[in-house]
C-alpha atoms as a PDB file:
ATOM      1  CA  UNK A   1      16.865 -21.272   2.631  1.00  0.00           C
ATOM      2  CA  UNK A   2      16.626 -18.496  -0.011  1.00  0.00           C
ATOM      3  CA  UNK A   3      13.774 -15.893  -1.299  1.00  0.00           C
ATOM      4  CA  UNK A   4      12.957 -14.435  -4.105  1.00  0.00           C
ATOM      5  CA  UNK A   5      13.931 -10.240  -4.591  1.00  0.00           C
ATOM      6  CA  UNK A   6      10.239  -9.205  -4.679  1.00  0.00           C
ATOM      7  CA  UNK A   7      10.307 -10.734  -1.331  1.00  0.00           C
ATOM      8  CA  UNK A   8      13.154  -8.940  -0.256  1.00  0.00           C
ATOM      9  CA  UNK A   9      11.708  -5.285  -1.112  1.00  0.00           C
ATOM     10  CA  UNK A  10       8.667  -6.497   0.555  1.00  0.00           C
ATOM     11  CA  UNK A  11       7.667  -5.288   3.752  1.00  0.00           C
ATOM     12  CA  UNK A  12       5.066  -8.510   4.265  1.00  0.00           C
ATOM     13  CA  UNK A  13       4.901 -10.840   1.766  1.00  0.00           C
ATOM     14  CA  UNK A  14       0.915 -11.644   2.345  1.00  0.00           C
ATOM     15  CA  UNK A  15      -0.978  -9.889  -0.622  1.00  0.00           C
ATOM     16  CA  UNK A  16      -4.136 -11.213  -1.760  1.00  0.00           C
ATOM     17  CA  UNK A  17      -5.212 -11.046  -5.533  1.00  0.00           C
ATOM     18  CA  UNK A  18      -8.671 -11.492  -7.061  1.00  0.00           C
ATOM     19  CA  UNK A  19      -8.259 -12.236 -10.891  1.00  0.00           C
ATOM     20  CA  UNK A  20     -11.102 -12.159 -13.134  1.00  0.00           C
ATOM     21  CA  UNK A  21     -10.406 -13.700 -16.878  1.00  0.00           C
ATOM     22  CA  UNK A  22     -10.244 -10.807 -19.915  1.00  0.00           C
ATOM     23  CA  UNK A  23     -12.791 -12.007 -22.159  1.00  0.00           C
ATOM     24  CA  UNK A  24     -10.570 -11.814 -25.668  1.00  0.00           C
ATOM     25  CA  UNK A  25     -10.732  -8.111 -25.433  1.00  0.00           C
ATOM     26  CA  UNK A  26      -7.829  -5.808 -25.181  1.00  0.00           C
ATOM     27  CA  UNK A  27      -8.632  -3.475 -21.870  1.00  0.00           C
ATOM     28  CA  UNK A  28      -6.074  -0.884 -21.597  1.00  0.00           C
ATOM     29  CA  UNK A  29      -4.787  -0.479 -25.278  1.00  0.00           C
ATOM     30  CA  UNK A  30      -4.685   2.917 -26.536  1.00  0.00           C
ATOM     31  CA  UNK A  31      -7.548   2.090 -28.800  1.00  0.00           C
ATOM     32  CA  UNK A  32      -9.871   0.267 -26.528  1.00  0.00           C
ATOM     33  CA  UNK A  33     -12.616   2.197 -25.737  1.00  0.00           C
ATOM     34  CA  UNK A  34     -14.283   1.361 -22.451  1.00  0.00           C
ATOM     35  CA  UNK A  35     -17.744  -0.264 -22.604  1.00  0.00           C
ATOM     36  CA  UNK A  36     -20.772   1.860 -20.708  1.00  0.00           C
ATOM     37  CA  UNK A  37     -21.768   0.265 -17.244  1.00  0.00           C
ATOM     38  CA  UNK A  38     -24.612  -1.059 -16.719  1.00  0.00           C
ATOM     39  CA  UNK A  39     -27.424   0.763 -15.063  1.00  0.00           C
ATOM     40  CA  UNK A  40     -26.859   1.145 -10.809  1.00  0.00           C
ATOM     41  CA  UNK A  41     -27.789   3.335  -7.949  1.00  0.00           C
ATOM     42  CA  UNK A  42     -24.722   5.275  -7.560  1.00  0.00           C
ATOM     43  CA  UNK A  43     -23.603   6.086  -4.431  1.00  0.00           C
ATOM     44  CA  UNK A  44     -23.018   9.767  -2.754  1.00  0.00           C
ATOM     45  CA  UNK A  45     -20.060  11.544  -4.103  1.00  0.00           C
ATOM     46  CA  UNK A  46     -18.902  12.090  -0.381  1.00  0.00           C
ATOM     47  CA  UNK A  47     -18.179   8.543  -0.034  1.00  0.00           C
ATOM     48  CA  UNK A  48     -15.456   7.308   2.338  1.00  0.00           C
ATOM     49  CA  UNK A  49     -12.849   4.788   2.826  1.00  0.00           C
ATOM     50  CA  UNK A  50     -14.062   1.116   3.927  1.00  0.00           C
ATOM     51  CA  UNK A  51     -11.790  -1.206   6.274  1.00  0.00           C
ATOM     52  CA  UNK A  52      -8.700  -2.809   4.104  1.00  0.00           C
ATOM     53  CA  UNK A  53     -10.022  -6.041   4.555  1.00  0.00           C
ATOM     54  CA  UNK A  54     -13.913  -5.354   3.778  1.00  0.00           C
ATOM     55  CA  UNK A  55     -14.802  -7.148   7.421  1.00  0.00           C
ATOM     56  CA  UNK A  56     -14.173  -4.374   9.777  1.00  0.00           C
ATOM     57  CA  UNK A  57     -12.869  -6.890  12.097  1.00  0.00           C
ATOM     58  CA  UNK A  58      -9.351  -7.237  13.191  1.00  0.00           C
ATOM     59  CA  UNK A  59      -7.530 -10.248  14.732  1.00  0.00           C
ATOM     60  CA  UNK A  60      -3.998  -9.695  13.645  1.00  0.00           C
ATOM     61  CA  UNK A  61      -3.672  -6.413  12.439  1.00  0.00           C
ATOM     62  CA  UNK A  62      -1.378  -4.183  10.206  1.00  0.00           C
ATOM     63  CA  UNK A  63      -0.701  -1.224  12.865  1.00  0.00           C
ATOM     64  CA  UNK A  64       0.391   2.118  11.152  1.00  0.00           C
ATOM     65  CA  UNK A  65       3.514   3.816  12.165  1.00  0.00           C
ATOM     66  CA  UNK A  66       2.774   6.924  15.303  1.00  0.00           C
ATOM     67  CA  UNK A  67       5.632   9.448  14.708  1.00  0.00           C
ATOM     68  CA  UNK A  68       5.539  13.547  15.702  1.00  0.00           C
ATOM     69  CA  UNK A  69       4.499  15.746  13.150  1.00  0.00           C
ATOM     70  CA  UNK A  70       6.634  15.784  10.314  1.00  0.00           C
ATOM     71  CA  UNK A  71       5.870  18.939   8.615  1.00  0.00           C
ATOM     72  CA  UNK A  72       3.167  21.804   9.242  1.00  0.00           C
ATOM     73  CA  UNK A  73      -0.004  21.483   8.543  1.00  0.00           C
ATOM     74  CA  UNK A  74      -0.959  22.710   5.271  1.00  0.00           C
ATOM     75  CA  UNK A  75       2.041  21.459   3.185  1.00  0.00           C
ATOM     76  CA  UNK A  76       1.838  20.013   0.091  1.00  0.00           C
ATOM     77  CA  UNK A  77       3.897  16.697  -0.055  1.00  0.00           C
ATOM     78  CA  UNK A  78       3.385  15.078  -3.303  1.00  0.00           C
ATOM     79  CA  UNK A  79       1.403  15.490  -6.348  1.00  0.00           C
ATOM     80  CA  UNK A  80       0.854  13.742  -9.196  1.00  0.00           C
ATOM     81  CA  UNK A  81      -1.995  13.227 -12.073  1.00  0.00           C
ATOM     82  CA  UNK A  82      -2.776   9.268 -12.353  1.00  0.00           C
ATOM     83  CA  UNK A  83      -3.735   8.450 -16.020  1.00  0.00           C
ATOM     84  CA  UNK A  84      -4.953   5.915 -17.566  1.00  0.00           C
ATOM     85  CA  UNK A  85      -3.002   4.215 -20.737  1.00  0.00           C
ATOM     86  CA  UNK A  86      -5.056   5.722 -23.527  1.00  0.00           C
ATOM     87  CA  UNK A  87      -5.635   8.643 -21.638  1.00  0.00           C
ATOM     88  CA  UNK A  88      -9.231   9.138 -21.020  1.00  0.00           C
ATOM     89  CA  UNK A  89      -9.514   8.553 -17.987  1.00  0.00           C
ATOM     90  CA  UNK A  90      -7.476  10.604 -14.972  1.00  0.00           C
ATOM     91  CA  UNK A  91      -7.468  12.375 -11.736  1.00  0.00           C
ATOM     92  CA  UNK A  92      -5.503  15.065 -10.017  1.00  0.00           C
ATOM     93  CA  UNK A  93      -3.912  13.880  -6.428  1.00  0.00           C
ATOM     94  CA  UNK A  94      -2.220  16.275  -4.061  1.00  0.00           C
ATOM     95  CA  UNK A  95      -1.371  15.315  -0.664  1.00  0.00           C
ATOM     96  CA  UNK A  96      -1.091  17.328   2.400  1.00  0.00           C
ATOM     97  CA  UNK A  97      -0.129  17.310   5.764  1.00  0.00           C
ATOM     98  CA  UNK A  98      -3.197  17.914   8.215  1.00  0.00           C
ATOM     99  CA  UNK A  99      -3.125  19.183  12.069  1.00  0.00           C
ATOM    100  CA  UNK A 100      -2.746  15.549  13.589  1.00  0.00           C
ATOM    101  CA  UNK A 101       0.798  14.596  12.355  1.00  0.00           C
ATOM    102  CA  UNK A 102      -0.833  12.804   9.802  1.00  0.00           C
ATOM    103  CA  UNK A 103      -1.650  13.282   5.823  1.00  0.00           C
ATOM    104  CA  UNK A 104      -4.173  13.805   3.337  1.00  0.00           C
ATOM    105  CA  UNK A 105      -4.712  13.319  -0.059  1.00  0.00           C
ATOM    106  CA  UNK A 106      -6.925  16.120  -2.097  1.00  0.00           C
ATOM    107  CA  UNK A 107      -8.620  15.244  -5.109  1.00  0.00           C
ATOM    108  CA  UNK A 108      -9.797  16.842  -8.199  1.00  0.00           C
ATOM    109  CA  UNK A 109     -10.181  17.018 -11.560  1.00  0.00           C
ATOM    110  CA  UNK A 110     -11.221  13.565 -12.446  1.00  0.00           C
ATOM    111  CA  UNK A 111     -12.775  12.910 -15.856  1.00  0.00           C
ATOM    112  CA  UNK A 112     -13.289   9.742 -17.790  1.00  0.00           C
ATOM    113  CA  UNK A 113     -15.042   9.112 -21.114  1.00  0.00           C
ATOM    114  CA  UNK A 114     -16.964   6.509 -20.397  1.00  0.00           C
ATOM    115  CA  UNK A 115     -18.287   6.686 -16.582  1.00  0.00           C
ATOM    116  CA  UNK A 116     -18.777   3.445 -14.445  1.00  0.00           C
ATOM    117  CA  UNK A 117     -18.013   2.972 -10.818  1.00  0.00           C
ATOM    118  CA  UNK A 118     -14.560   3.716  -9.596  1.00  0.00           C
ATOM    119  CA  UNK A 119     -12.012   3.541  -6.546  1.00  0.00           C
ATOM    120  CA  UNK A 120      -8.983   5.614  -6.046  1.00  0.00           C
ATOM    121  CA  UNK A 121      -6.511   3.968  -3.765  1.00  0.00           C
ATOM    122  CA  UNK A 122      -2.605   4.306  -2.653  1.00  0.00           C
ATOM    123  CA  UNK A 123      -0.159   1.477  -2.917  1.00  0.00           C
ATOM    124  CA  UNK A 124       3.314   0.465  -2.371  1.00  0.00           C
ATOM    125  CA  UNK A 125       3.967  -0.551  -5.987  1.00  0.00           C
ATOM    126  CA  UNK A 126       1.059  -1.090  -8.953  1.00  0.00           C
ATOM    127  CA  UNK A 127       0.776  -1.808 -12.824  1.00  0.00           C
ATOM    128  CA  UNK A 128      -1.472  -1.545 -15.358  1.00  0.00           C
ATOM    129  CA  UNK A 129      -3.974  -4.682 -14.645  1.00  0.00           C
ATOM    130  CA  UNK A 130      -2.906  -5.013 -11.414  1.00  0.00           C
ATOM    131  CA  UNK A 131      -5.538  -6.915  -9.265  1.00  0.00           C
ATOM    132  CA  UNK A 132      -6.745  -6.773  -5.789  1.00  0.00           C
ATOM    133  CA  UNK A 133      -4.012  -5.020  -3.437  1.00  0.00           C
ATOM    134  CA  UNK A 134      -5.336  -5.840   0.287  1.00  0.00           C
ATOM    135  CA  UNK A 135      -2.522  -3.507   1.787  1.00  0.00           C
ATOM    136  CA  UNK A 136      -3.897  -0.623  -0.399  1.00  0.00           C
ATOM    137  CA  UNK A 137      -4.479   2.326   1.795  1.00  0.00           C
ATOM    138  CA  UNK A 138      -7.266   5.371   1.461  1.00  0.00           C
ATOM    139  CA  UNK A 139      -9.291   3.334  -0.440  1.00  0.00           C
ATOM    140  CA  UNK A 140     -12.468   5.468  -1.592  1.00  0.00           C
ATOM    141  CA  UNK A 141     -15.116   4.645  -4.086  1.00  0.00           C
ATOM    142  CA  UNK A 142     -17.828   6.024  -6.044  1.00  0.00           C
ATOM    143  CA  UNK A 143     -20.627   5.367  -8.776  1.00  0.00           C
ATOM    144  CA  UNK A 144     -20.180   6.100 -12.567  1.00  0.00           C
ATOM    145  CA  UNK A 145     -22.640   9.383 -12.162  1.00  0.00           C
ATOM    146  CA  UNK A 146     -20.860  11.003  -9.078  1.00  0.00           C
ATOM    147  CA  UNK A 147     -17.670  12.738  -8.477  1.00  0.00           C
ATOM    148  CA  UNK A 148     -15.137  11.753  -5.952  1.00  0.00           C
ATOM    149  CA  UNK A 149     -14.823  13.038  -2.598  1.00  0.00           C
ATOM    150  CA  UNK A 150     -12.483  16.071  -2.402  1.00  0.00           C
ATOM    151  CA  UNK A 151     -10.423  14.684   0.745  1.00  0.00           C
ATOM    152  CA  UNK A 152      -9.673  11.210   1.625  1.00  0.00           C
ATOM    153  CA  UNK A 153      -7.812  10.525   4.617  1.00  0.00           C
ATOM    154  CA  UNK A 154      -4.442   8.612   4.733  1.00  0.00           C
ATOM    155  CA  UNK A 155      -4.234   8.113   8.285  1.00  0.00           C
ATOM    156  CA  UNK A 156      -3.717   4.292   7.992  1.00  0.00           C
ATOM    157  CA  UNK A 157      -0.317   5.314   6.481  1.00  0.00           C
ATOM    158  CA  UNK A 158       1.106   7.009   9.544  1.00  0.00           C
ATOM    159  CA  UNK A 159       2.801   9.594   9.947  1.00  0.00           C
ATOM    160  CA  UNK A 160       5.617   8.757   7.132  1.00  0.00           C
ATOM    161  CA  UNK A 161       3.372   7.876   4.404  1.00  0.00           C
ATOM    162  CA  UNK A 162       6.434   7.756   1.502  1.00  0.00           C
ATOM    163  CA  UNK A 163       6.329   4.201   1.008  1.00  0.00           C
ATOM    164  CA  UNK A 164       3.473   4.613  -0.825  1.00  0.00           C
ATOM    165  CA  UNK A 165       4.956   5.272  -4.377  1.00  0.00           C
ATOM    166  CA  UNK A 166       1.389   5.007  -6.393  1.00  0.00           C
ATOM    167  CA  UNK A 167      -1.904   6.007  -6.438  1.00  0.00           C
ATOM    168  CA  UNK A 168      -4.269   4.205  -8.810  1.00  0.00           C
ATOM    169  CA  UNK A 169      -7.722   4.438 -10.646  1.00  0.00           C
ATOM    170  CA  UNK A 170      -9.918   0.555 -10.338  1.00  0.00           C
ATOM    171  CA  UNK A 171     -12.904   0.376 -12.185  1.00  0.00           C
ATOM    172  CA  UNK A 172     -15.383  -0.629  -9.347  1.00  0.00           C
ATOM    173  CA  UNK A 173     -18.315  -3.430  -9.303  1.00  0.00           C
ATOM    174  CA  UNK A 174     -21.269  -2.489 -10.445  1.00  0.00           C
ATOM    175  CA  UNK A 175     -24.532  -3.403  -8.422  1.00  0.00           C
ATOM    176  CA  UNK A 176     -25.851  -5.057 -11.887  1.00  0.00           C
ATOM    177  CA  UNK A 177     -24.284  -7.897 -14.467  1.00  0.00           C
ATOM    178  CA  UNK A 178     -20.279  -7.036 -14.982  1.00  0.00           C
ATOM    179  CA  UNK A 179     -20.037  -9.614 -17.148  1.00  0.00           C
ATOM    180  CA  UNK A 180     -19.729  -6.937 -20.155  1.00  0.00           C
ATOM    181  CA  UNK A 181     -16.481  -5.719 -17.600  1.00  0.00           C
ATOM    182  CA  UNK A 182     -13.867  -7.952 -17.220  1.00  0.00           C
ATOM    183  CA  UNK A 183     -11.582  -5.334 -16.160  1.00  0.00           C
ATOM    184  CA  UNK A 184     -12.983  -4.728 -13.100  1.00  0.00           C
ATOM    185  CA  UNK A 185     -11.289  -4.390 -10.300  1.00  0.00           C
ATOM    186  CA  UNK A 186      -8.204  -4.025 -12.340  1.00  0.00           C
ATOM    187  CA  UNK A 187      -5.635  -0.853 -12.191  1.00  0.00           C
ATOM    188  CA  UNK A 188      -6.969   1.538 -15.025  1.00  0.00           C
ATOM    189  CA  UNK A 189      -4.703   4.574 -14.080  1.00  0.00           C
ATOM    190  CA  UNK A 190      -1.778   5.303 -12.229  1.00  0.00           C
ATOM    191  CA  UNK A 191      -0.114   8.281 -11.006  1.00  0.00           C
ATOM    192  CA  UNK A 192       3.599   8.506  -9.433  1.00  0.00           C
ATOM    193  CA  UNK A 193       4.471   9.790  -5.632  1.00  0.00           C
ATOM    194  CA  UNK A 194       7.531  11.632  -5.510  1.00  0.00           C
ATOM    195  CA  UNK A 195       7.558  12.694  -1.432  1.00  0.00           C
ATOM    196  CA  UNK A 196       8.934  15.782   0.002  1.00  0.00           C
ATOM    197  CA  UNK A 197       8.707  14.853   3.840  1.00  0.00           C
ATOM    198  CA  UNK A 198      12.036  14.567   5.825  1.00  0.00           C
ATOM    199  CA  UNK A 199      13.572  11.144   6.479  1.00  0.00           C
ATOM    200  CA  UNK A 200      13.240  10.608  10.283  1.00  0.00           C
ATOM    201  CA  UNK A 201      16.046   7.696  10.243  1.00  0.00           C
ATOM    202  CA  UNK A 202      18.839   9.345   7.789  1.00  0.00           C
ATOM    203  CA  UNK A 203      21.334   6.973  10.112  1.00  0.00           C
ATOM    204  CA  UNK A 204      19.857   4.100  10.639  1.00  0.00           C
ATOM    205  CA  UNK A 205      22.062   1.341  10.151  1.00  0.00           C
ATOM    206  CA  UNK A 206      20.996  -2.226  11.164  1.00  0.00           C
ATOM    207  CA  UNK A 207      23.193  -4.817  12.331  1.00  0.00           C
ATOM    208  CA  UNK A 208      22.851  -8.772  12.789  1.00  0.00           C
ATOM    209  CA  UNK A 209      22.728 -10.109  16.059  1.00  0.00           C
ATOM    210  CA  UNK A 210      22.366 -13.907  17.132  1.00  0.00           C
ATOM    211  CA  UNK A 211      19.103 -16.013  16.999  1.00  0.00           C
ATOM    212  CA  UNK A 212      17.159 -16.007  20.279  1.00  0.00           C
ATOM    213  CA  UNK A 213      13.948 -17.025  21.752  1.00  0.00           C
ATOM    214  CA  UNK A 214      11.599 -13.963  20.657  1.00  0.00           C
ATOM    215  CA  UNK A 215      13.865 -13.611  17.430  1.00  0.00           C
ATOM    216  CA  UNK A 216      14.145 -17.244  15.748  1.00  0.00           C
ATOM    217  CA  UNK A 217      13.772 -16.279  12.422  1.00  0.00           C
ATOM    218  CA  UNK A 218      15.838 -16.400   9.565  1.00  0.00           C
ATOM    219  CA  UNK A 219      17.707 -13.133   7.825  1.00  0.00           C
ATOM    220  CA  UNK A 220      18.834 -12.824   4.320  1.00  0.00           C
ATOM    221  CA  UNK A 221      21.246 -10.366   2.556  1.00  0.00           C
ATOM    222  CA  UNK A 222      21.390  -8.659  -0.733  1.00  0.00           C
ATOM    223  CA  UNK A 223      21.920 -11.932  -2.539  1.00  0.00           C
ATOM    224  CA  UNK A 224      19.300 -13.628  -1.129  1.00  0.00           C
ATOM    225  CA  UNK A 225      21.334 -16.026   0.844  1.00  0.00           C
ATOM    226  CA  UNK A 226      20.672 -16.817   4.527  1.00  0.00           C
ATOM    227  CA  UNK A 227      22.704 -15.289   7.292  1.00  0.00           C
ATOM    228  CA  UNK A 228      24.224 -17.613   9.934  1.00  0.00           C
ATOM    229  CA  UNK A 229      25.490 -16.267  12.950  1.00  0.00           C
ATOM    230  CA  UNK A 230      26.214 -12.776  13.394  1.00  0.00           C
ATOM    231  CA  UNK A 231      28.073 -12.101   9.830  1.00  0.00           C
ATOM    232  CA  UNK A 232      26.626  -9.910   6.812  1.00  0.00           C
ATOM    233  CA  UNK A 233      24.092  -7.188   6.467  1.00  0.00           C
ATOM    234  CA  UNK A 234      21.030  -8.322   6.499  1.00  0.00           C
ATOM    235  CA  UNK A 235      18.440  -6.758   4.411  1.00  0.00           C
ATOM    236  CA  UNK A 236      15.672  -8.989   5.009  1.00  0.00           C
ATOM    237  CA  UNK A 237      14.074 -11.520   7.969  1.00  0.00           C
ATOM    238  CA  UNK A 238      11.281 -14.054   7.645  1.00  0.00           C
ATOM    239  CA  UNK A 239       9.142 -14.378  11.201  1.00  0.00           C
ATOM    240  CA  UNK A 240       9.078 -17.049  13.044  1.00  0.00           C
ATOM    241  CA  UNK A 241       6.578 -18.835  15.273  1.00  0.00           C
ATOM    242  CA  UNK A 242       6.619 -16.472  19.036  1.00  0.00           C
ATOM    243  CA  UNK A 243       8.752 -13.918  17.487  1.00  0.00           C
ATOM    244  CA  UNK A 244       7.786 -10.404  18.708  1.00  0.00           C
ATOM    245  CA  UNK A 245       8.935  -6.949  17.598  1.00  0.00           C
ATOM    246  CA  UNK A 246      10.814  -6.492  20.582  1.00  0.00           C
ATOM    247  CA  UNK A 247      13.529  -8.727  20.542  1.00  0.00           C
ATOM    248  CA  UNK A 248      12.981  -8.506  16.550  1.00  0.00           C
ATOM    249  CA  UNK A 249      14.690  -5.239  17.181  1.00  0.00           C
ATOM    250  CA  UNK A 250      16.943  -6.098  19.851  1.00  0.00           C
ATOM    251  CA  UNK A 251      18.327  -8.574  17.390  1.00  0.00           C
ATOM    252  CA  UNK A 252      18.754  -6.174  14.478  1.00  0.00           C
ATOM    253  CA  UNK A 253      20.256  -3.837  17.109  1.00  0.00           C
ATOM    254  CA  UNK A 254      17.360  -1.296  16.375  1.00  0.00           C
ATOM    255  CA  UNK A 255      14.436   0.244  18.072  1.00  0.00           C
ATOM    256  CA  UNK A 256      10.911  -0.809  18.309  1.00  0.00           C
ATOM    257  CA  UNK A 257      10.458   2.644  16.853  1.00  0.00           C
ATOM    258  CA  UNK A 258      12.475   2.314  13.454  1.00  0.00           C
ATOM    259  CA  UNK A 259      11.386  -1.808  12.998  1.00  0.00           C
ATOM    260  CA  UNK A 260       8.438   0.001  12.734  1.00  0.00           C
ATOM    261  CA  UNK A 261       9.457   2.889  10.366  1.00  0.00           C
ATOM    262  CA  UNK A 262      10.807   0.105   8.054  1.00  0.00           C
ATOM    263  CA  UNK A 263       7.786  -1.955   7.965  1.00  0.00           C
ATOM    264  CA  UNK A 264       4.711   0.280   8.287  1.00  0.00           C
ATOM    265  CA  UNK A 265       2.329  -2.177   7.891  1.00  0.00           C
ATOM    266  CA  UNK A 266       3.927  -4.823  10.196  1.00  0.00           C
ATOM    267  CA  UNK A 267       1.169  -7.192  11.107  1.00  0.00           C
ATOM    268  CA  UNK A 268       1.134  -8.028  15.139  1.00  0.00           C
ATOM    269  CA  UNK A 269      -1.431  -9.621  16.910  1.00  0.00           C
ATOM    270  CA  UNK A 270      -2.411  -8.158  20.694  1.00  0.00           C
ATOM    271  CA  UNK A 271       0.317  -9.807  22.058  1.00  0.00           C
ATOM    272  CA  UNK A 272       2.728  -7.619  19.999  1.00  0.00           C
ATOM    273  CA  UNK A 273       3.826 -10.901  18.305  1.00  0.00           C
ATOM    274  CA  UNK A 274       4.320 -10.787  14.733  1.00  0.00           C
ATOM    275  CA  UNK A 275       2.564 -12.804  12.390  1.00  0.00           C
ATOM    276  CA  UNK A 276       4.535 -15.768  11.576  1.00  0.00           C
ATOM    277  CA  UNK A 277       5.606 -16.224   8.304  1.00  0.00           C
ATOM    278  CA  UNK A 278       5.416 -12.927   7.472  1.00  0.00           C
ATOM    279  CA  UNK A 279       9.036 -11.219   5.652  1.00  0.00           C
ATOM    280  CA  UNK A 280      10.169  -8.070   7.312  1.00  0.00           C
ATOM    281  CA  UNK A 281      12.303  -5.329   5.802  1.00  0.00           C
ATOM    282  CA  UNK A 282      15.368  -4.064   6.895  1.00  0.00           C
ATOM    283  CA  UNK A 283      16.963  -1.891   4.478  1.00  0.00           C
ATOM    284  CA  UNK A 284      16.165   1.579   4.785  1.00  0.00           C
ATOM    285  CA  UNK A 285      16.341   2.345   0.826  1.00  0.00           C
ATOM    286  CA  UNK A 286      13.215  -0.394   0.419  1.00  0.00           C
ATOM    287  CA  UNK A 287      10.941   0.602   2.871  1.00  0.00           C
END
């Protein structure tokens, strides 16, 4: 049984996409100006983030990783300016540690040439025409006549945030026709996260241990070839039906704790089992 390498960096191979069809136009050339939205009621500038999966409601639920503080309030992270390909659109990002051990990000300086409803949101990995991203975190929206908020929170990334590595600009929906917008909901901008937080595992080394009830699932390695036994180094494991993090980690000969620093967004249901099917990462340098 093999995977693919996207799978491998992955820390849970469940991402959603919503694609809408580009009508013939090009959307993020250089040259492409971007069409004016159509008319809406835009709402307040001091808008805040909505739940990941637009519900609210949780069932099985990506918990975020509770760690101590890891620097003092006040400090300044990462920083970055994400831009859009031609240019005219962009916003400043700087993110900062607050006083409950977790981070956020300060905005400012956002301009566009042609406004229409936008979202600013931080993700693992992103392009330009990206789609939906249902494991984005911080996401924060507002209409084409307002500013954004100056803070949005990224508690939902715990306290170890640095496997975010993008923050984006997505033209939002309109409360009118978008048919003139084919681009929306599509990555516009994108900025780079280089982190300056310290690693809280710098010796983590995970080993493979033996299938057991708990732990049935399979583990890969570097090639993408599935360990048997108790032989190689893994780097990834799919879940298995009753597998919880526990024994997860007793397998891997790790801690609930650092399973948990590897995969922040590991999805467990109340039972602390985690969601079958889902691909957990083990490699520190992929988180």
């Amino acid at each position: 049984m093999g995977r693919t390498r996207a799978h491998a960096a992955a820390v849970v191979a469940l991402v959603g996409t919503s694609a809408l069809l580009l009508t013939g136009c090009s959307l993020f050339g250089d040259d492409a100006p971007l069409p004016k939205p159509t008319g809406h009621a835009a709402p307040s500038a001091s808008a805040t983030p909505g739940p990941v999966d637009g519900s609210g409601t949780t069932g099985d639920t990506a918990q975020a990783v509770a760690a101590p503080q890891a620097v003092p309030a006040g400090t300044v992270v990462a920083e970055t300016d994400a831009v859009s390909r031609s240019g005219d659109t962009s916003i400043h990002v700087r993110i900062v540690a607050n006083d409950h051990g977790t981070f956020d990000a300060q905005l400012s300086g956002y301009r566009t040439t042609q406004p229409q409803p936008m979202s600013v949101e931080f993700r693992r990995t992103a392009q330009f025409g990206d789609g939906y991203d249902d494991r984005a975190v911080g996401t924060t929206r507002w209409g084409a006549q307002a500013q954004p908020p100056g803070t949005v929170s990224l508690f939902d990334a715990g306290a170890d945030p640095d496997w975010l590595r993008t923050v984006v600009l997505v033209p939002d929906q309109s409360d009118g026709d978008d048919s003139d917008r084919p681009w929306v909901h599509k990555v516009l901008a994108i900025g780079t996260l280089s982190w300056s937080i310290p690693d809280p595992e710098p010796d983590l080394h995970v080993t493979l241990g033996a299938a057991r009830p708990g732990a049935y699932g399979y583990a890969f390695d570097a090639d993408d070839q599935t360990l048997r036994g108790t032989t190689g180094t893994p780097v990834a494991y799919r879940v298995n039906e009753g597998d919880d993090q526990t024994t997860i980690a007793e397998r891997f000969g790790i801690t609930v704790e650092q399973l948990r620093w590897l995969n922040p967004q590991m999805p467990t249901n109340r039972r602390d089992w985690v969601l079958a099917g889902s691909w957990l990462n083990l490699d520190p340098a992929t988180r």
